[in-house]
Protein backbone atom coordinates (compact mmCIF):
# COMPACT_ATOMS: atom_id res chain seq x y z
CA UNK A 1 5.54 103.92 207.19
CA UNK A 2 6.43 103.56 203.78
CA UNK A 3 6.22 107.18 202.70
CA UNK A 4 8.96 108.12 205.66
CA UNK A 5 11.39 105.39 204.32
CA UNK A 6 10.98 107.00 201.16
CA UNK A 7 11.69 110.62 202.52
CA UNK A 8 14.69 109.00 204.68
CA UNK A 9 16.19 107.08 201.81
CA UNK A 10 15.30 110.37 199.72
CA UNK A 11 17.21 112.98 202.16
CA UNK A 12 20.54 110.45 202.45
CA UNK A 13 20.48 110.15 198.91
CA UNK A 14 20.28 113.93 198.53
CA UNK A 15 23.16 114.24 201.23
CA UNK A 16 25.47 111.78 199.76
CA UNK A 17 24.93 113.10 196.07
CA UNK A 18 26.14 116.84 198.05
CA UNK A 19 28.71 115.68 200.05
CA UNK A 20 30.44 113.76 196.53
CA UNK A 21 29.41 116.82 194.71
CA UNK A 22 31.74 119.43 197.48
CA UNK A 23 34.31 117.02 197.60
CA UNK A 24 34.70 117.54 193.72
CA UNK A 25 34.64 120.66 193.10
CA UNK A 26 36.81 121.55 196.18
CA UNK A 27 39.52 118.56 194.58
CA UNK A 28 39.23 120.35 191.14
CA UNK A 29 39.70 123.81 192.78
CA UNK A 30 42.84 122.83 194.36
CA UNK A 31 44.28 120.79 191.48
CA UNK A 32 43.16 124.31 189.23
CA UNK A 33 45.18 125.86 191.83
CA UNK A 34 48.00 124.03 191.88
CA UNK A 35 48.44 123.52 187.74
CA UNK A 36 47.40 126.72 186.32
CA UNK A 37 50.77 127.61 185.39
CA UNK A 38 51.11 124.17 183.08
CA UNK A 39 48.75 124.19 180.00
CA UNK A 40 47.06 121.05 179.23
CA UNK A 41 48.74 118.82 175.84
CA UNK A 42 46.61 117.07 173.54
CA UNK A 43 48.85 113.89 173.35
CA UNK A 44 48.07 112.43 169.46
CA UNK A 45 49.42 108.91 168.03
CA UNK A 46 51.79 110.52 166.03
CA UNK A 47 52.97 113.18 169.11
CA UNK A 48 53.56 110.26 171.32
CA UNK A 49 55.53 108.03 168.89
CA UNK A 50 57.74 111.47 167.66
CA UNK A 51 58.59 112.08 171.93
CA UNK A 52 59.04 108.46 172.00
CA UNK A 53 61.52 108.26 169.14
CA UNK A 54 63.69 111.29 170.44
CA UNK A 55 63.69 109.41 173.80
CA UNK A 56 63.98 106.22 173.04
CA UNK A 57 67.71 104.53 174.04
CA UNK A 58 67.11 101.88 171.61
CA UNK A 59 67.05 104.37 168.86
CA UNK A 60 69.84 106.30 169.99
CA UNK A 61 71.58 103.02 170.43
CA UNK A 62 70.65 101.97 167.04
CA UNK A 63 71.93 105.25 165.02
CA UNK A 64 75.36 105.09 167.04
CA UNK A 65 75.53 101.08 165.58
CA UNK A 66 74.83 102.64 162.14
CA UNK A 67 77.78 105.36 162.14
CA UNK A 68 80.04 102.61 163.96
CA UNK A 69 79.44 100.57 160.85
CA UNK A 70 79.83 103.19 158.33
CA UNK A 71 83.17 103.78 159.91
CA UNK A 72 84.12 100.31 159.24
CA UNK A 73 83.37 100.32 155.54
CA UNK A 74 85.42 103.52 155.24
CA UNK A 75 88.41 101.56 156.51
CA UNK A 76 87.77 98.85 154.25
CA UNK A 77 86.99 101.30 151.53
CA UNK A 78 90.31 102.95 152.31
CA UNK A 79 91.94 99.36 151.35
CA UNK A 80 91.05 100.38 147.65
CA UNK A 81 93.24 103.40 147.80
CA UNK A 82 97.05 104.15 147.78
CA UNK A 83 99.14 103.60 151.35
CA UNK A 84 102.42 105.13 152.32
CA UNK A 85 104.37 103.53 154.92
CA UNK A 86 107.39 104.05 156.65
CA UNK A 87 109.41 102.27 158.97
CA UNK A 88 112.98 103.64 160.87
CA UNK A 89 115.85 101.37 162.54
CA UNK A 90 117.30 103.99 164.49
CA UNK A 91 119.90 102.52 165.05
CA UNK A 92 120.24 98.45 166.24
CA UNK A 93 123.09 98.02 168.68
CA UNK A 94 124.08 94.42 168.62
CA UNK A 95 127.03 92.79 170.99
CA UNK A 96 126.40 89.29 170.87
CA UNK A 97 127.76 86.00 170.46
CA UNK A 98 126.20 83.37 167.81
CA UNK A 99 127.54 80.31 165.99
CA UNK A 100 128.04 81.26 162.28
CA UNK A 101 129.36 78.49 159.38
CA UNK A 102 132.62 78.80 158.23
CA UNK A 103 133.57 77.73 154.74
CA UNK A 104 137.03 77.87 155.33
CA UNK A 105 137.15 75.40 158.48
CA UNK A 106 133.85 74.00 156.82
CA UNK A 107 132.10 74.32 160.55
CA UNK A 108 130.22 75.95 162.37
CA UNK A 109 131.58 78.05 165.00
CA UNK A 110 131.05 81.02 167.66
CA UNK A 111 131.87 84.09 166.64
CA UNK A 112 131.33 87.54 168.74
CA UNK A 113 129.18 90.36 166.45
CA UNK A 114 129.25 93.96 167.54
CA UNK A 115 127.45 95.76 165.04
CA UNK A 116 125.33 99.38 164.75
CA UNK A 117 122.28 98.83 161.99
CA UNK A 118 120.33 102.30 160.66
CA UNK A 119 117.37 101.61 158.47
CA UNK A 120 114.67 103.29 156.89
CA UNK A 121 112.46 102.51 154.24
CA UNK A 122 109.16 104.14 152.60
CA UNK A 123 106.31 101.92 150.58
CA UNK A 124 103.61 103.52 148.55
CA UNK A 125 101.21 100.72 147.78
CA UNK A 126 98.14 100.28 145.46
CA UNK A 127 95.41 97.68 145.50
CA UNK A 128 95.37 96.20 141.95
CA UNK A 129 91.88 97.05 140.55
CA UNK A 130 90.55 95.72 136.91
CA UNK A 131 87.26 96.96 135.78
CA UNK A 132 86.34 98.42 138.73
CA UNK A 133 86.88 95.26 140.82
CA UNK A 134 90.01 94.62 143.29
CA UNK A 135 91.64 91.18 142.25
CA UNK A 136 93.53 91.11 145.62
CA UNK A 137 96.74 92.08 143.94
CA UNK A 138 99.00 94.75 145.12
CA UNK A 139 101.57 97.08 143.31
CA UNK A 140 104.00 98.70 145.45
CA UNK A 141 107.21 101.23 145.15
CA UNK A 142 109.57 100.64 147.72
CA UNK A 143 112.92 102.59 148.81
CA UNK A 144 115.10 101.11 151.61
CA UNK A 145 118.46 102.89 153.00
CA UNK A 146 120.71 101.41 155.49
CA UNK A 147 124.05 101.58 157.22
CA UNK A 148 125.95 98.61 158.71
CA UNK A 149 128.51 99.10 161.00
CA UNK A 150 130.81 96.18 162.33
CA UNK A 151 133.54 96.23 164.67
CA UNK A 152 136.28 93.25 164.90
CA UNK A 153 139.19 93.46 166.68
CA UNK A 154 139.39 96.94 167.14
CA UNK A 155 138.72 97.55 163.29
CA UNK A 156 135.71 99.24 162.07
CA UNK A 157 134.07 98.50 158.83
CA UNK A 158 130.80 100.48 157.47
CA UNK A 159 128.40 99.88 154.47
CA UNK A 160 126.00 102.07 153.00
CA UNK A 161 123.21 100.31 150.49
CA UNK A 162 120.21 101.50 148.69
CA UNK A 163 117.50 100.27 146.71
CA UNK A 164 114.45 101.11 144.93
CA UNK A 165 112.15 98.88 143.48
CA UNK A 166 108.74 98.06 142.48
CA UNK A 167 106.66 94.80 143.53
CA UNK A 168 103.91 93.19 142.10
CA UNK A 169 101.84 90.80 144.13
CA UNK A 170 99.21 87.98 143.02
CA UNK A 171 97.54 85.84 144.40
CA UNK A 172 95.75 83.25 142.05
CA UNK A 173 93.15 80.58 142.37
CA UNK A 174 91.88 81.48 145.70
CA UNK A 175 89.13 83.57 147.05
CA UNK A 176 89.26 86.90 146.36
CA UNK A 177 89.46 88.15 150.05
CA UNK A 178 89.42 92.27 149.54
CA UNK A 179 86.60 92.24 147.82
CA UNK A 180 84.82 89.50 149.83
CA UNK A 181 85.72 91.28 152.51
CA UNK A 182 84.30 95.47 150.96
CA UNK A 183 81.29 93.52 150.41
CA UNK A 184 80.57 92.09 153.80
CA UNK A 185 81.21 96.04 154.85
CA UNK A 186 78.35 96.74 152.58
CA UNK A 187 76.22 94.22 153.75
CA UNK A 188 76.84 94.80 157.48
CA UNK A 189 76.01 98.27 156.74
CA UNK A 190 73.05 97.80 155.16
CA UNK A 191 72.02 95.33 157.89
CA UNK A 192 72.41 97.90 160.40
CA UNK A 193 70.41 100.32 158.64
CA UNK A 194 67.19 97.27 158.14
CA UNK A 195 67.74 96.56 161.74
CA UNK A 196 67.02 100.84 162.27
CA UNK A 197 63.87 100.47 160.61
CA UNK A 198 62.87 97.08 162.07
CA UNK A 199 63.23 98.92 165.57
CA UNK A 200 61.14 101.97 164.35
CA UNK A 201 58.27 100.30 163.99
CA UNK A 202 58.47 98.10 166.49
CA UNK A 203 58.25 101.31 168.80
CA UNK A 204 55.82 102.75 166.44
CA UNK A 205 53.80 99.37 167.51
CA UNK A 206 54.43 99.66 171.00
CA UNK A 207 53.58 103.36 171.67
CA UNK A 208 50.51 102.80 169.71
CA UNK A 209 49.22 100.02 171.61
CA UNK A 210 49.83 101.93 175.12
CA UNK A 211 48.18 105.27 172.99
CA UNK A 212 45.06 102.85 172.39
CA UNK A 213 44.99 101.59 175.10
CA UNK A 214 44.80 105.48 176.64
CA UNK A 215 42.20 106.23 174.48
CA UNK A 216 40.12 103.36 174.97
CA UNK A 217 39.91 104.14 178.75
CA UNK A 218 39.23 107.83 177.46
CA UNK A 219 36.27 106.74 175.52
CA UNK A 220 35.07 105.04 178.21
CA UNK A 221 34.84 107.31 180.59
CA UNK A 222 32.44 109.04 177.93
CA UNK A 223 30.38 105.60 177.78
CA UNK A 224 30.10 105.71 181.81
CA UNK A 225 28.99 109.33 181.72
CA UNK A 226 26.67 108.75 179.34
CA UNK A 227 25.10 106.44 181.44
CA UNK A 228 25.11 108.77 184.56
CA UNK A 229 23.46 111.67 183.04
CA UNK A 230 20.57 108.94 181.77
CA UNK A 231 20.56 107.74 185.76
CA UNK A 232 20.64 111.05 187.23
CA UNK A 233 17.81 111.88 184.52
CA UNK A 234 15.87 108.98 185.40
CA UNK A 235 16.48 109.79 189.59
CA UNK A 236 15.10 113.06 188.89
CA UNK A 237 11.76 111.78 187.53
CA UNK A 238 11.48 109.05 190.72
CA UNK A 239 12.13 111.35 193.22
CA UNK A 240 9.30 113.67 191.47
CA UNK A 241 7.36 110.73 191.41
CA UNK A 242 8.16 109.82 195.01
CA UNK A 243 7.28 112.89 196.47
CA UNK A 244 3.46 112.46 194.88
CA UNK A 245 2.67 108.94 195.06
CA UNK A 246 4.23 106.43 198.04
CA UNK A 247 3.82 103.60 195.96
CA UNK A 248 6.70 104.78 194.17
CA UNK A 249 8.68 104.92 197.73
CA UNK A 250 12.00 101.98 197.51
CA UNK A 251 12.64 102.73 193.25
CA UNK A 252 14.59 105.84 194.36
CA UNK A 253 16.48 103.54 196.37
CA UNK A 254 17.19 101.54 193.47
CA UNK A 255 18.42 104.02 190.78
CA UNK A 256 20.75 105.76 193.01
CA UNK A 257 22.29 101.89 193.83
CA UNK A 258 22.70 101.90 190.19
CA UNK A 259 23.87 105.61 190.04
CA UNK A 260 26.17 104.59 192.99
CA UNK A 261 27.33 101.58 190.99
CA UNK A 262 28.06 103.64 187.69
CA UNK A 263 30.10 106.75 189.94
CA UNK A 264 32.26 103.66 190.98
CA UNK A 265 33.22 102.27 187.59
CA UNK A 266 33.85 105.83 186.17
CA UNK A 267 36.18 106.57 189.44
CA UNK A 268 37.69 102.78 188.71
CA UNK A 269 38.33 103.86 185.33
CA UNK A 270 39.78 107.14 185.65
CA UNK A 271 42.33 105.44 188.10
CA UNK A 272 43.52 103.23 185.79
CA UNK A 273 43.76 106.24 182.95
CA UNK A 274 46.01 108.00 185.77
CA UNK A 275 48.12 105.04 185.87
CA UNK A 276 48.74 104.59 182.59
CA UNK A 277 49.20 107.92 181.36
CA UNK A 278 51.99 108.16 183.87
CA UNK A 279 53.45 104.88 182.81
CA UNK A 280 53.36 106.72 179.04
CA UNK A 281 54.84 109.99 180.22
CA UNK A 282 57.69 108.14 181.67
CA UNK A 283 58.33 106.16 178.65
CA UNK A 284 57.83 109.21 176.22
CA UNK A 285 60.24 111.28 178.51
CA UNK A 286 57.65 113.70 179.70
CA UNK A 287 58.61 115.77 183.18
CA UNK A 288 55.95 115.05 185.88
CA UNK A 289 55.01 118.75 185.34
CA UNK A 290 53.51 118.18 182.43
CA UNK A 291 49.85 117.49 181.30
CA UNK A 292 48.86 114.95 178.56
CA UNK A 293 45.84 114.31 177.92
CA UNK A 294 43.94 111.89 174.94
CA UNK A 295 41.21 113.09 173.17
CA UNK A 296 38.53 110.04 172.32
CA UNK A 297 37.34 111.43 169.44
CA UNK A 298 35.86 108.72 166.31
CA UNK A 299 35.87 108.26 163.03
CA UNK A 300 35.33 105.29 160.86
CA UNK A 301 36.97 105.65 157.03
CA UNK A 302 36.62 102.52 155.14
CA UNK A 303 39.82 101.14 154.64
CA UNK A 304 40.07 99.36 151.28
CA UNK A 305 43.08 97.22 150.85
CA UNK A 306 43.86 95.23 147.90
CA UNK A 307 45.71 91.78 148.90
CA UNK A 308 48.40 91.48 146.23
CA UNK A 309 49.10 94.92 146.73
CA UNK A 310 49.55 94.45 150.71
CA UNK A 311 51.56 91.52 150.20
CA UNK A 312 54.11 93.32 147.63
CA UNK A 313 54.08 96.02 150.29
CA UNK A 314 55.12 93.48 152.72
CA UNK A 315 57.74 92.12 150.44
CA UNK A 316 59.41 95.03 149.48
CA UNK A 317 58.46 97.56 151.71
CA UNK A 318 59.93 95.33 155.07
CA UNK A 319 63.01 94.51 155.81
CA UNK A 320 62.36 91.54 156.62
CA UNK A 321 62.83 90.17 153.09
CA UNK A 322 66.26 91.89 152.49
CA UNK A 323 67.44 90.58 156.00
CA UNK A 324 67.00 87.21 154.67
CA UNK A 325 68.52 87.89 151.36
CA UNK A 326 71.66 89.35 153.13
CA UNK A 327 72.01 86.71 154.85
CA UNK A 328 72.01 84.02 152.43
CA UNK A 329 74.88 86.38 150.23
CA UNK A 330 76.99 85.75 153.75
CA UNK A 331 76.42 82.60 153.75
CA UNK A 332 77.82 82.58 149.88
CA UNK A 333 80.87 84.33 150.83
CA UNK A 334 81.65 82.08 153.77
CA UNK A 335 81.22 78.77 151.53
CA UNK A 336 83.14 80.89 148.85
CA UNK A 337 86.37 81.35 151.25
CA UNK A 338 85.83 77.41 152.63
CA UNK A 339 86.68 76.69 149.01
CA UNK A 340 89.95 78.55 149.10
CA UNK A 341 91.08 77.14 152.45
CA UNK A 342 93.74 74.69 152.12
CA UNK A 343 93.41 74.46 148.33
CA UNK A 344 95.17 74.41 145.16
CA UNK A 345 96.47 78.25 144.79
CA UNK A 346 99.55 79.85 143.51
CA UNK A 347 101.63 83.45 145.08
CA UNK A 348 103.31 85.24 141.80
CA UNK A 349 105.66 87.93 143.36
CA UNK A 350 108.10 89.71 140.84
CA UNK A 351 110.35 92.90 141.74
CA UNK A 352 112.55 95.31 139.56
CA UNK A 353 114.34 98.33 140.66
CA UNK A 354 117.77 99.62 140.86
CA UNK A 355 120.75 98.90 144.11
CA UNK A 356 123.82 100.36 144.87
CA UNK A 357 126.26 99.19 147.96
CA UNK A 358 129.31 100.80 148.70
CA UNK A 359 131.92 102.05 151.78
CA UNK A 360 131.33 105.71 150.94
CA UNK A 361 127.81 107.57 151.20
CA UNK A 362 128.62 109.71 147.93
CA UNK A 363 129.27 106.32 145.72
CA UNK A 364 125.35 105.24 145.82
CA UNK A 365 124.26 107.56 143.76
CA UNK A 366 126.35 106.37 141.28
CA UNK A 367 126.39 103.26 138.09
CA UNK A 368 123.25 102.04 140.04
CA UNK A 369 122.84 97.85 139.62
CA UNK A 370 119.80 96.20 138.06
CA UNK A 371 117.96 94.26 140.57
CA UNK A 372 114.84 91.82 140.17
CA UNK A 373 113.44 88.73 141.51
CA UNK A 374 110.38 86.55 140.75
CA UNK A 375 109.08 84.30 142.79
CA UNK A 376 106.32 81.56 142.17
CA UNK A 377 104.94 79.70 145.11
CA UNK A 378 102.58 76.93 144.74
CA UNK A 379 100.42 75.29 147.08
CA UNK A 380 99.42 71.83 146.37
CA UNK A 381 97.08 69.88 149.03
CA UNK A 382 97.80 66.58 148.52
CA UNK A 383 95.53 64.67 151.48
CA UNK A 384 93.92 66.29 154.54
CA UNK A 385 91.76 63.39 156.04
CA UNK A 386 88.62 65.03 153.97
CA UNK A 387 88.54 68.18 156.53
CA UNK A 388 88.18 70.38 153.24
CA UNK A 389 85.74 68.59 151.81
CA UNK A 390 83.95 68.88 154.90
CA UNK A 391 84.22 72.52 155.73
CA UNK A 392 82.83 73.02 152.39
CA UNK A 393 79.61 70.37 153.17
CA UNK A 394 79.36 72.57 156.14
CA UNK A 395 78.94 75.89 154.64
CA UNK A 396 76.92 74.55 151.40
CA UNK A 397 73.95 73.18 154.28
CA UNK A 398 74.48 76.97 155.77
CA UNK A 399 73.46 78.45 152.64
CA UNK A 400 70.56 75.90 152.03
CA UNK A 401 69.53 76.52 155.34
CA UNK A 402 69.19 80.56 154.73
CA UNK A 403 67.41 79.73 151.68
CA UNK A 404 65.09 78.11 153.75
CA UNK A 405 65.03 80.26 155.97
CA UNK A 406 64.13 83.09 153.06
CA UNK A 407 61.29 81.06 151.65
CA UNK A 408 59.73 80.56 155.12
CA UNK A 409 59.68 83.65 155.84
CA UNK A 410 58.11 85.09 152.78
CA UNK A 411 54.69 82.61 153.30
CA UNK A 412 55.11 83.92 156.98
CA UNK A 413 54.84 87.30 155.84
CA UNK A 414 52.29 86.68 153.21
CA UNK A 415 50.01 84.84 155.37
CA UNK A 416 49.95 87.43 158.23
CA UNK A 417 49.23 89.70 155.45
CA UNK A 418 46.25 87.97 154.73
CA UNK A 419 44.92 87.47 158.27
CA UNK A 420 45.70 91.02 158.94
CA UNK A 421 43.64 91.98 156.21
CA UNK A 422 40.84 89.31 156.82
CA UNK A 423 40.99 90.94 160.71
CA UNK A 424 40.73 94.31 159.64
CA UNK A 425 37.68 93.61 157.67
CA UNK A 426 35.96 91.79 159.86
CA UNK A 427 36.43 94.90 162.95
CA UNK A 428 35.59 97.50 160.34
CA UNK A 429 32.20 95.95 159.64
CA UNK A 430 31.61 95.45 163.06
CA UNK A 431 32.28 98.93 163.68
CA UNK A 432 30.02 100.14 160.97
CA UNK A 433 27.06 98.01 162.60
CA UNK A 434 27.58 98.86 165.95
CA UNK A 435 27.82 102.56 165.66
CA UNK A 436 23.98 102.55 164.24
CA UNK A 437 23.40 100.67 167.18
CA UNK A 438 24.49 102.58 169.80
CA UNK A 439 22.14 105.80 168.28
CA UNK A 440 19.25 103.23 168.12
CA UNK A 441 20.09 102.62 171.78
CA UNK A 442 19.98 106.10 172.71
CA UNK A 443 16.61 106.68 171.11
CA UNK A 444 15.54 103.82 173.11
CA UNK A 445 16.84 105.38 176.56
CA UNK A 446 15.03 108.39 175.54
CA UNK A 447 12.18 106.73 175.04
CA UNK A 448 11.68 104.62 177.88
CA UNK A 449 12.41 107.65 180.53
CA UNK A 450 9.82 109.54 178.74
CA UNK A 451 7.25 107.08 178.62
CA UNK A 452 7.89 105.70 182.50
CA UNK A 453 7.58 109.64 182.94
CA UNK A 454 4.00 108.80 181.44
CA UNK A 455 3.84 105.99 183.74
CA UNK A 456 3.26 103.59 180.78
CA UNK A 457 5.96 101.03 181.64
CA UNK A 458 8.01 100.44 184.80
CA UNK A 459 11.46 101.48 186.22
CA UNK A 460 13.04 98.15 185.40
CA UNK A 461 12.28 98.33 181.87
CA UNK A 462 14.12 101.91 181.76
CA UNK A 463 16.71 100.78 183.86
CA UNK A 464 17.12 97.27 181.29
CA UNK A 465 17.08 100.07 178.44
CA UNK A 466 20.15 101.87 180.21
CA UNK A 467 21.74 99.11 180.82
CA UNK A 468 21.65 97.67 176.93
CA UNK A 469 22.67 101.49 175.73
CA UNK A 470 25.73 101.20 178.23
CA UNK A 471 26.78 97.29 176.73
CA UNK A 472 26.16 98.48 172.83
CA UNK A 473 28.34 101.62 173.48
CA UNK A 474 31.00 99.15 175.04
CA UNK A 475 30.84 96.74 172.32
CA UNK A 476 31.30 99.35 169.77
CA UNK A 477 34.66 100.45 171.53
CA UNK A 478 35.36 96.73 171.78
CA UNK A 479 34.85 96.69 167.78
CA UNK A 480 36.77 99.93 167.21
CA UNK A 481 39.49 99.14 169.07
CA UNK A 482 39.50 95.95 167.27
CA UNK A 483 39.22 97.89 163.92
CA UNK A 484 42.29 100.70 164.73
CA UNK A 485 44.65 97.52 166.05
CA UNK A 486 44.27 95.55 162.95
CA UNK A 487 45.02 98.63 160.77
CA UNK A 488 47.79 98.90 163.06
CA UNK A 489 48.99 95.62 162.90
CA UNK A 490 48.56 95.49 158.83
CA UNK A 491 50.62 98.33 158.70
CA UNK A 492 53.35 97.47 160.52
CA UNK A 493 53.24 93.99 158.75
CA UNK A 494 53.08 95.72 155.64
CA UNK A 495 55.26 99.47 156.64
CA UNK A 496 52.39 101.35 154.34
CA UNK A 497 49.54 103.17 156.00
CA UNK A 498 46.45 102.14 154.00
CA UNK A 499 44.28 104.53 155.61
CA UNK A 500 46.50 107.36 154.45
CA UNK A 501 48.15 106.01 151.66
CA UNK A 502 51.11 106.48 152.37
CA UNK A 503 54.70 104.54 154.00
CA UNK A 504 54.46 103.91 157.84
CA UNK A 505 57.75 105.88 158.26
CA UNK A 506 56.83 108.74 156.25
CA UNK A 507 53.63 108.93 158.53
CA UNK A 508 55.84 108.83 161.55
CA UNK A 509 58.97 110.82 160.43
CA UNK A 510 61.18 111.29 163.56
């Protein structure tokens, strides 16, 4: 009885295995089919993270911000240079009615104007600059021309006037706003250009978890394989066994549950790989033609990172730190222009050129007049219910705040450096260890099929030693993984590869 369970369980085993094995190769036949035309891509970490920076709308987004901003320096840039202006009355009809004083009558009284006005005038101006610095002065050379035409009573009366002249302006004790505001052009600019590389490696981070997480699956399907070749191995030797001793009749039974078992978790895992490749073609821009495909191939370099060197990587290397510092200078210039709001500060203005007026077009050319003016205007606050002296308060905590802000964030960064570190250390020993285990758990599966080939122990031993090889191989992916992530993570924390010496970006040049 128990020898023709055996041969039942023995020939439903054997069909099943068939049946799975035709399906295969007939689903592989037609896929060949179907894709020979498209050759197979070997997607790499720093493939992915290149198609992902050439498709990534962030990125585009981010270089657009950075010309945008560049285009607003220029224009404040362009402040520093010469002007020319020119502005036309051409002509100004005027029939109106207005009260006007009369010295005469000593009153005012309403008197009808119909006049014709044509203007023009031309300006050529020049920021004021004094060792290389603007002082927010301005010397200009001006030319006005007009005719006035009035009509009264059915008399006409015309004017013709001229003058050129040249204007200096200066304002004094108060902030000096063309300059405060070149450098906040600067600053934005180089703001936008941190923010680029901020963004860079955050998708450098990104892509490389989904890549890792690709390859992890990858390596497991090796690790499930692995352990259906030993199955299939050890089925081989039971069903030999089977068909010469009955005694031996339910253990084929039991390794082809277990071979069963182990088909399932490799077909459970190669779904999910499916899955999440397509989820990274669609975020590397990749048409649904096209094959990707990770390679799971390991190697362990020891990584030896110095931690003063890390953390002046971190420092210097990430924007982070020059974020902070830019935005404590804004907060300078801010409290620097509070200051200058409603305070003590005086307008010089002086003029000197050369006027003519006269009824005939050909006289202005002519005995030209002297013409100046100066003009000193002085603002004196005298009390403003202490809203200066608040505004000022206001903007002084600012810039204590961003200070604060700075110092925070440089123990942040140093003590992520220093976890990273302690992280990376910890998964690359682990690594190291577990890789000798795994080939001391493949001698061990050898072993124990050969000897329960000898009949010296039983199945469940082998099966146990199958088992632990399948567990070590997963916990040295478990420790690998960990070990590639915390490099990862140090060297985004840090923007310098320590594994290849070298700057993250340089590593991943779009």
């Amino acid at each position: 009885m128990k020898g023709s369970t055996a041969r039942i369980w023995h020939r439903l085993g054997a069909e099943v295995l068939q049946t799975r094995l035709l399906l295969v190769v007939v689903t592989w036949g037609w896929l060949g089919h179907g894709l020979s035309a498209q050759e197979p891509i070997e997607l790499t970490l720093e493939s992915a993270v290149s198609l992902a920076m050439r498709s990534s709308y962030r990125i585009r987004q981010l270089e657009l911000g950075i010309q945008r901003t560049r285009m607003y320096l220029r224009a404040r840039q362009a402040q520093l240079r010469s002007s020319v202006s020119m502005d036309l009355i051409a002509p100004q009809f005027k029939g109106v009615s207005d009260y006007k004083w009369n010295s005469t009558l000593r009153r005012d009284e309403i008197v009808r104007q119909n006049t014709r006005l044509w203007e023009m005038g031309i300006a050529v101006s020049q920021p004021v600059i004094l060792f290389g610095n603007p002082t927010d002065g301005y010397l200009s050379l001006h030319s006005r021309f007009y005719r006035y035409d009035q009509s009264e009573d059915g008399t006409n009366a015309k004017n013709y006037y001229n003058r050129s002249y040249l204007k200096f302006e200066q304002p004094l004790f108060r902030p000096n706003e063309l300059k405060n505001d070149l450098e906040e052009a600067e600053l934005d600019l180089e703001r936008e250009d941190l923010e680029f590389l901020h963004d860079q490696v955050d998708l450098i981070e990104d892509v490389a978890d989904d890549y890792y997480d690709l390859f992890e699956i990858a390596y497991a399907d090796l690790v499930h394989q692995n352990r259906i070749a030993s199955l299939k191995q050890l089925l081989e030797i039971v069903e030999e066994a089977t068909g010469k001793d009955t005694a031996f009749g339910m253990e084929p039974v039991q390794v082809q549950v277990e071979l069963e078992n182990a088909h399932e978790e490799l077909r459970s895992n190669q779904r999910e790989y499916r899955v999440r490749m397509e989820r990274l073609k669609r975020r590397l821009g990749m048409s649904s033609g096209e094959l990707p495909h990770v390679m799971p191939s390991i190697s362990i370099d020891r990584v030896k990172v110095d931690v003063e060197e890390a953390i002046r990587y971190g420092l210097s290397l990430a924007p982070r730190m020059r974020m902070e510092d830019i935005q404590i200078r804004e907060q300078q210039i801010d409290l620097d222009n509070a200051k200058g709001r409603n305070s003590f500060h005086i307008d010089l203005e002086m003029t000197y050129g050369l006027e003519k007026e006269d009824e005939a077009l050909g006289e202005l050319w002519n005995r030209y007049d002297n013409s100046y003016s100066v003009s000193v205007n002085a603002n004196v606050p005298i009390w403003d219910w202490g809203r200066r002296r608040a505004l000022i308060n206001a903007e002084s905590i600012s810039v204590k705040r961003a200070e604060l802000s700075r110092t925070e964030t440089e123990e942040r960064i140093t003590s992520e450096i220093v976890n990273d570190i302690v992280d990376l250390q910890e998964y690359q020993r682990r690594a190291l260890s577990t890789q000798t285990n795994v080939d001391r758990a493949k001698r061990v599966t050898e072993l124990s099929i050969g000897q329960y080939r000898q009949r010296r122990i039983p199945l469940q031993d082998v099966l146990r030693s199958i088992a632990v090889q399948f567990d070590t191989e997963k916990g040295f992916l478990d420790a690998y993984m960990g070990f590639r992530r915390s490099a990862l993570e140090l060297a985004t924390d840090t923007y310098y590869d320590f594994e290849n010496q070298t700057p993250l970006l340089e590593r991943f040049a779009p």
